[in-house]
Protein backbone atom coordinates (compact mmCIF):
# COMPACT_ATOMS: atom_id res chain seq x y z
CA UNK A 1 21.52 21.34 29.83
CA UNK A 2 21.99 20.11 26.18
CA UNK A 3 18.82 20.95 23.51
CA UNK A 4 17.48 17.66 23.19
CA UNK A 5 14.54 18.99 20.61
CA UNK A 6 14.31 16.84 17.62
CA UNK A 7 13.85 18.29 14.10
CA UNK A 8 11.24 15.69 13.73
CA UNK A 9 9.22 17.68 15.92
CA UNK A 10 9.60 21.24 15.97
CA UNK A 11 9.10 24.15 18.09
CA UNK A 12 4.94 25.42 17.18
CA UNK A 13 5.07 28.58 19.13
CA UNK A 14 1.36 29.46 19.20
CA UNK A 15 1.35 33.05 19.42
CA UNK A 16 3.48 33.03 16.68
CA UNK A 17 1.28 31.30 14.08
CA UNK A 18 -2.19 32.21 15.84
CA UNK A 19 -3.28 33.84 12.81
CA UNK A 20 -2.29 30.83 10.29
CA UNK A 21 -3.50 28.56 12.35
CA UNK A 22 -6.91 30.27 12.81
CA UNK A 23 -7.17 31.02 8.90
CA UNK A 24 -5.72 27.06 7.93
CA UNK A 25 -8.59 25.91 10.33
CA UNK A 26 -11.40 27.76 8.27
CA UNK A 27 -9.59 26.78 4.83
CA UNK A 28 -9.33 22.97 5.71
CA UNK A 29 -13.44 23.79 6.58
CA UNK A 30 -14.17 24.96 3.51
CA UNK A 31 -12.38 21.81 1.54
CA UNK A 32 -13.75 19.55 4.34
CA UNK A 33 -17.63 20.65 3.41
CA UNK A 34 -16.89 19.63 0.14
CA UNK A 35 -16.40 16.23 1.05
CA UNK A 36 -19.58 16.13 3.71
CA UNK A 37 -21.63 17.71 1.10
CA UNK A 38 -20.69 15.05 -1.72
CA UNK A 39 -19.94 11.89 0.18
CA UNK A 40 -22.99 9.63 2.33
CA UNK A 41 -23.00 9.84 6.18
CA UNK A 42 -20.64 7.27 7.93
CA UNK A 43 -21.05 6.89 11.63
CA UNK A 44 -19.55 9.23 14.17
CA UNK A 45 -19.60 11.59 10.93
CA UNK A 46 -16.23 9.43 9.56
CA UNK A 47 -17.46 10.91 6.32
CA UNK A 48 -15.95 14.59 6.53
CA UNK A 49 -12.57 14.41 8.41
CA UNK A 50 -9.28 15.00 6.39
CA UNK A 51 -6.14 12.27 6.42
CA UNK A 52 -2.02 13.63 6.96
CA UNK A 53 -0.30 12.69 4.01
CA UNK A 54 3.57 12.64 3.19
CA UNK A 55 2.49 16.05 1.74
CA UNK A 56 -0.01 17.50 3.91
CA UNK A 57 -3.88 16.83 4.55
CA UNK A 58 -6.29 15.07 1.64
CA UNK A 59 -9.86 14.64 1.53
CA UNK A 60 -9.52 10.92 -0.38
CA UNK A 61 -11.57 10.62 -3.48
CA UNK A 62 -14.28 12.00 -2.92
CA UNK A 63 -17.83 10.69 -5.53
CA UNK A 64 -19.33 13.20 -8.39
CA UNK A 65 -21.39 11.14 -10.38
CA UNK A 66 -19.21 8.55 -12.26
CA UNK A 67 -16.22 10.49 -11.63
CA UNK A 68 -14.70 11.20 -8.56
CA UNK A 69 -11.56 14.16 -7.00
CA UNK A 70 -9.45 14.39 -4.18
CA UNK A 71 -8.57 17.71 -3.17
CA UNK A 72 -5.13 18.35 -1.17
CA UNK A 73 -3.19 20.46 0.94
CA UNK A 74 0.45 20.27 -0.05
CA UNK A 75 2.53 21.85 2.85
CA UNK A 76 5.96 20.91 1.02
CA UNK A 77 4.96 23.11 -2.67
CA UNK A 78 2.05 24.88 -0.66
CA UNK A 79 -0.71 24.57 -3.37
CA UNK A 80 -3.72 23.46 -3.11
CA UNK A 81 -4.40 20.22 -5.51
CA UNK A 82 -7.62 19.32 -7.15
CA UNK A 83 -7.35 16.57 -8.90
CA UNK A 84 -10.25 14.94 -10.86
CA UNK A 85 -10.08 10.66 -11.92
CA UNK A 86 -10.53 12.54 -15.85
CA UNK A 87 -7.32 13.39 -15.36
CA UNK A 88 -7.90 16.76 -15.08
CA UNK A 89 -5.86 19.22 -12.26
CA UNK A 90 -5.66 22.45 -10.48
CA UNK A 91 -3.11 23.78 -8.14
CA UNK A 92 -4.04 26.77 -6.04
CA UNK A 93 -0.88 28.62 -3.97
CA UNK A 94 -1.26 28.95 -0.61
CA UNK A 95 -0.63 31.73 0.61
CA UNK A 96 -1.29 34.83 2.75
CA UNK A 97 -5.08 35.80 1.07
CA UNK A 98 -8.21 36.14 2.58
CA UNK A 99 -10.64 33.27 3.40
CA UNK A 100 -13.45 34.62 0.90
CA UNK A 101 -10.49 34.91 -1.75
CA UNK A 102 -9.55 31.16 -1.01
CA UNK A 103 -13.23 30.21 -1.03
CA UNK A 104 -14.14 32.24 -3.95
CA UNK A 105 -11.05 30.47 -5.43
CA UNK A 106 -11.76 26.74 -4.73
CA UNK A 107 -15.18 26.97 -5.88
CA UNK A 108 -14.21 29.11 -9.29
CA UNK A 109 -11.41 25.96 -9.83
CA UNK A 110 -13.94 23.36 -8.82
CA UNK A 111 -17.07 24.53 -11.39
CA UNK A 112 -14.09 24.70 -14.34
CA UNK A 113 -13.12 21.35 -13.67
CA UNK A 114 -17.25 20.29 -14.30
CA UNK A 115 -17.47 19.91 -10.60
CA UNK A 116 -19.58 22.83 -9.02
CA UNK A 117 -20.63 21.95 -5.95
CA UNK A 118 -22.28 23.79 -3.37
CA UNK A 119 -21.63 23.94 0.81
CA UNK A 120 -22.99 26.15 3.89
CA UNK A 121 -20.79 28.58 4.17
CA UNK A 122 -20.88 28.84 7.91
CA UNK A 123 -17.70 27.61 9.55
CA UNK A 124 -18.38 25.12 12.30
CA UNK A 125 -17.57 25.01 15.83
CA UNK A 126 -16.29 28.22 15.96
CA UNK A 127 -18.81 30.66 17.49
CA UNK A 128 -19.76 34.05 16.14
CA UNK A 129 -17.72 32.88 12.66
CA UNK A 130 -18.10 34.86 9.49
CA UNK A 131 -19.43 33.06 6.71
CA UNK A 132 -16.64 31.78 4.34
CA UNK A 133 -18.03 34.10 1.12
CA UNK A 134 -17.74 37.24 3.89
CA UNK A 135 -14.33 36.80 5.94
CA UNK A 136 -11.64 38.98 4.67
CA UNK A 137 -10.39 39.01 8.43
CA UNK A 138 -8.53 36.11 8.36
CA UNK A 139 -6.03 36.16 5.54
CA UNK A 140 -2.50 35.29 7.19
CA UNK A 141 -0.47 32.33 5.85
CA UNK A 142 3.09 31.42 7.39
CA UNK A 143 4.74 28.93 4.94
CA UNK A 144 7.04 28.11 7.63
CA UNK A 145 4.58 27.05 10.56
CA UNK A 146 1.95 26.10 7.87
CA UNK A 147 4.71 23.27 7.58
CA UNK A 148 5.73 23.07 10.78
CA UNK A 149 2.49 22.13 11.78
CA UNK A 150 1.58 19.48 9.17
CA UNK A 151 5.64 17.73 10.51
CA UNK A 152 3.84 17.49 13.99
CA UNK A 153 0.70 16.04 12.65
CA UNK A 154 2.59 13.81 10.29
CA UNK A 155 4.75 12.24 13.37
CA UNK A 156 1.52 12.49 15.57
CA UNK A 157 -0.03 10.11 13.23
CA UNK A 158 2.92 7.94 12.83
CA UNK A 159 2.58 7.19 16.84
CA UNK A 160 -1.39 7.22 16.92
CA UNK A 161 -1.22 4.46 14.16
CA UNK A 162 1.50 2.69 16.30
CA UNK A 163 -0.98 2.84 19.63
CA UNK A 164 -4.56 2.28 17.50
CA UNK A 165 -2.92 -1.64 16.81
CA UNK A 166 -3.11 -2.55 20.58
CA UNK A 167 -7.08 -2.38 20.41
CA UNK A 168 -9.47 -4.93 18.77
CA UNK A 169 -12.72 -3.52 19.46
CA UNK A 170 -14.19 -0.49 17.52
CA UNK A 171 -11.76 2.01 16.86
CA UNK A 172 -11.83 5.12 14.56
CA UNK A 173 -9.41 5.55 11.99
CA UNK A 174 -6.57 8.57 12.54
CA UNK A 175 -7.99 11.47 11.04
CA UNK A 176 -8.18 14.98 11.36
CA UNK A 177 -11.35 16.98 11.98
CA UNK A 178 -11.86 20.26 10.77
CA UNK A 179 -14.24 21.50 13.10
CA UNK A 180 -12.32 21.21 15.96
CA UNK A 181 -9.20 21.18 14.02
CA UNK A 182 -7.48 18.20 16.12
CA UNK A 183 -6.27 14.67 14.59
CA UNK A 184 -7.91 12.20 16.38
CA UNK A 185 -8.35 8.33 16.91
CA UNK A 186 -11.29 7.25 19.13
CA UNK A 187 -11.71 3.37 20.50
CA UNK A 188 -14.94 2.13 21.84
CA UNK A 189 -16.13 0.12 24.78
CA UNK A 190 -19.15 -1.51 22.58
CA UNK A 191 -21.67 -0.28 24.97
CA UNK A 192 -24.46 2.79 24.42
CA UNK A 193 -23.97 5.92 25.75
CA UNK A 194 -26.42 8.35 27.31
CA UNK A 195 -27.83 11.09 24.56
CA UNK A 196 -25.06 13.97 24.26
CA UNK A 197 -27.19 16.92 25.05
CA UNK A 198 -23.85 19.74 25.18
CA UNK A 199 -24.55 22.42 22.48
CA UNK A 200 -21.49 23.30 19.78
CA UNK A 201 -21.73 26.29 17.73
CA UNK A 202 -22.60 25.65 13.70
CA UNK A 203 -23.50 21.92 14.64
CA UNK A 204 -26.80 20.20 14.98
CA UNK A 205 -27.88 18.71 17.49
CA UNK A 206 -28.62 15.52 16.06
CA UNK A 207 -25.12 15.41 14.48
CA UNK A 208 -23.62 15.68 18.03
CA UNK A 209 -25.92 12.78 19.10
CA UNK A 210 -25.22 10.55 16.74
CA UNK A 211 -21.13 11.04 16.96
CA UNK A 212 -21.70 10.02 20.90
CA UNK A 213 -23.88 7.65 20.54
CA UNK A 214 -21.51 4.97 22.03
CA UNK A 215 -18.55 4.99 24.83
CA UNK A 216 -15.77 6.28 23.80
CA UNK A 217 -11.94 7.15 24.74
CA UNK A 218 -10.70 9.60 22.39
CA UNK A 219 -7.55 11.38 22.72
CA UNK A 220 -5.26 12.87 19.72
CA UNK A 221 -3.18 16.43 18.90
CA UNK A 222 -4.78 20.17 18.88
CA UNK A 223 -3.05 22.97 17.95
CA UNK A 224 -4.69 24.78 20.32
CA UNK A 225 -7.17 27.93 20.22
CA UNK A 226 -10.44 29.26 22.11
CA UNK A 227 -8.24 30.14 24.86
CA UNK A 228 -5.43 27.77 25.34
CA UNK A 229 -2.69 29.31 23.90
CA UNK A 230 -0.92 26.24 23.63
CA UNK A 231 -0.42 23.27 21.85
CA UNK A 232 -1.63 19.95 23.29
CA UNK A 233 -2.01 16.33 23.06
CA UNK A 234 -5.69 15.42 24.81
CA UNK A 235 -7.34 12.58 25.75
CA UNK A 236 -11.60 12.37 27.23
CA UNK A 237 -13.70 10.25 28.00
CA UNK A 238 -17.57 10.05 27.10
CA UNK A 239 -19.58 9.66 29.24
CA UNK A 240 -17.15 10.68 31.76
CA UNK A 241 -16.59 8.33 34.64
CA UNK A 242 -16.75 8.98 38.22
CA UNK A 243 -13.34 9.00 39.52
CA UNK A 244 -11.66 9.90 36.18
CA UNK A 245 -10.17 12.91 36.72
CA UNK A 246 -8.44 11.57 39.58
CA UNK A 247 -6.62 9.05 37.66
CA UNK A 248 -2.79 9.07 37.33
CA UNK A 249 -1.12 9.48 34.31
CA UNK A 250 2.09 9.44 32.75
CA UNK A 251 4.05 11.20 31.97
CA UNK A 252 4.21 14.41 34.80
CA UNK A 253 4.13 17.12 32.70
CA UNK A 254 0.49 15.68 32.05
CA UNK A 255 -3.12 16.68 34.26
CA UNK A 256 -6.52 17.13 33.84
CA UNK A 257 -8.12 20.34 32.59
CA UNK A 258 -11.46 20.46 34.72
CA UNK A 259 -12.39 23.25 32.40
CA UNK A 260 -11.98 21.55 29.40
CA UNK A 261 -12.65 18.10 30.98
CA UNK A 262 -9.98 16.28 29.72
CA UNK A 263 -6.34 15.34 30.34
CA UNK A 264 -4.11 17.59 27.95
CA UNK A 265 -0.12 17.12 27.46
CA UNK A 266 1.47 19.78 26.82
CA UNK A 267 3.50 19.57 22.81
CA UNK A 268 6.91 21.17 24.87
CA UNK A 269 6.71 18.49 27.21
CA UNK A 270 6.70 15.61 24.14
CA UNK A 271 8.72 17.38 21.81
CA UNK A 272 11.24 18.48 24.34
CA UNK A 273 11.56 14.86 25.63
CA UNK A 274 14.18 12.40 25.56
CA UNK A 275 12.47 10.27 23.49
CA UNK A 276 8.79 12.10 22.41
CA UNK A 277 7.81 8.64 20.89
CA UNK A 278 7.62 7.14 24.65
CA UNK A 279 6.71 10.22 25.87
CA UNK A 280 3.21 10.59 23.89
CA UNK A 281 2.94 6.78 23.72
CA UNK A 282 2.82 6.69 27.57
CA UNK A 283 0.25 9.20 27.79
CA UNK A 284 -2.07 7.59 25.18
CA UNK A 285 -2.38 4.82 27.03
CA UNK A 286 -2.09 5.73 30.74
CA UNK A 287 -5.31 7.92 29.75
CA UNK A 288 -6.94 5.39 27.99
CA UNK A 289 -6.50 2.72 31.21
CA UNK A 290 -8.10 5.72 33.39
CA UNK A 291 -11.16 5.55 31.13
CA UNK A 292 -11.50 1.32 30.91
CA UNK A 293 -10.73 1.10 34.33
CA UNK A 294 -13.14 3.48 35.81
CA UNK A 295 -15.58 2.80 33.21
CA UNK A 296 -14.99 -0.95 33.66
CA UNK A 297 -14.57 -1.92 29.68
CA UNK A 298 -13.67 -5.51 28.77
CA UNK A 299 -10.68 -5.04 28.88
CA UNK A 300 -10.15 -8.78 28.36
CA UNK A 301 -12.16 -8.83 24.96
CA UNK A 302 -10.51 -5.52 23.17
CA UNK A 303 -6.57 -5.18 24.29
CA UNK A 304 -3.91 -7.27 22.82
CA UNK A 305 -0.43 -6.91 21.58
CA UNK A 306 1.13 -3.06 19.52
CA UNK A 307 1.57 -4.74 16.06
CA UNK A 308 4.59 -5.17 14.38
CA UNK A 309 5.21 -5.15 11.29
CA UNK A 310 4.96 -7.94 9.21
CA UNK A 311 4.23 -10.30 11.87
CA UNK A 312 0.08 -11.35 12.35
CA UNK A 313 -1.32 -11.26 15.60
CA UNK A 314 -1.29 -14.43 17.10
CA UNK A 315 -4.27 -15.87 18.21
């Protein structure tokens, strides 16, 4: 049988990269608390997640004072940019160093460019985590996966953008949160939800409240990690609906995880596909019908036509 992989999506072999990944996920923590510590709460905690770029991952300006920075991970030159609306810039390298050298690092380049700032230094949603100022554990950093990873989250956003049109309700934007460390997009039924009262280690309780407050279906990319070595696109629903689990969908290399309790896909089965577009496109939305249906959304009210571009939506 003929290789059929795409370049546009390449192979992410997780035992291979395990120890980038697990050091890029407390990195992207460290610059994410920056931006939760400097910019006002936003709903569902919209306020701290990171965005792909044609580069890599950015915060988006982020406020100090009258000023304001952006700080980004370039995966194509693999520095880390600060760059300050004063015009002023530093560029960090990435590469293999320990997470209190890149910590000690950001915050050394942050206070000379006038902008000290200050963050808990305990990673989140990671349990029994060493504080950022005390991990010289994790120190590896693979160029090669490093950008490997940010080409699957770069076309992973290009089809979650592409499948976030069909909704009018609610809907998050595509971004990538570095707790969990999965890009996401959410859409909401409108409705309340029942008080989250799951625990998540480094995480208030009220923060988890407040991010499932409502009814959601909220699926998107993880790299895997805490014991899938694997990965995955996923999709849940909260509060999870009776009959959900037993919903079918597309395509079949798809299922539900009862452990997890969610459907995941696994990244072979999309980027091995004939056509990976389809392939992830088809299981967004067969997992988002499994939640409206069983939850009984308006479907009615929220759905209409993918967009296209440069055409409105008609009315």
């Amino acid at each position: 049988m003929p290789n059929r992989v795409t370049p546009l999506w390449p192979e992410l072999n997780y035992s291979a990269w395990k120890d980038t990944r697990d050091t890029l996920q407390l990195w992207t923590q460290i610059v994410g608390k920056i931006r939760l510590t400097q910019t006002p709460w936003l709903n569902h905690s919209w306020h701290v997640p990171l965005y792909v770029t044609s580069k890599g991952l950015t915060t988006s300006p982020i406020p100090y004072g009258a000023r304001s920075f952006d700080i980004q991970f370039d995966f194509i030159e693999h520095v880390l940019a600060i760059t300050v609306s004063d015009g002023k810039t530093r560029r960090l390298p990435l590469k293999p160093q320990s997470v209190a050298e890149f910590y000690g690092a950001v915050m050394t380049a942050l206070a000379d460019l006038g902008i000290p700032v200050a963050i808990n230094d305990n990673p989140c949603e990671i349990a029994g985590a060493t504080p950022f100022s005390r991990d010289r554990r994790h120190d590896s950093y693979d160029a090669d996966y490093a950008q490997r990873f940010w080409q699957v989250l770069l076309q992973t956003d290009r089809v979650l953008k592409k499948f976030r049109t069909a909704f009018l309700g609610k809907c998050s934007p595509i971004h990538l949160f570095w707790g969990s460390f999965d890009l996401a997009v959410t859409r909401f039924s409108g409705r309340r939800a029942p008080p989250f009262t799951g625990t998540t280690p480094g995480m208030a309780q009220e923060i988890m409240r407040e991010a499932y407050s409502h009814e959601v279906s909220s699926a998107g990319f993880w790299p895997g990690g805490n014991g899938t070595d694997y990965a995955a696109f996923y999709s849940y629903a909260y509060p999870q609906p009776p009959h959900y689990s037993e919903f079918t969908v597309q395509p079949a290399a798809a299922a539900y995880n009862p452990t997890l309790g969610e459907f995941l896909l696994p990244y072979d089965a999309v980027r091995t596909a004939a056509d990976p577009d389809s392939a992830l496109l088809a299981f967004l939305q067969s997992t988002y019908e499994a939640a409206a249906h069983t939850a009984q959304w308006d479907r009615a009210a929220l759905e209409c036509m993918t967009g296209r571009p440069g055409i409105p939506r008609s009315i």
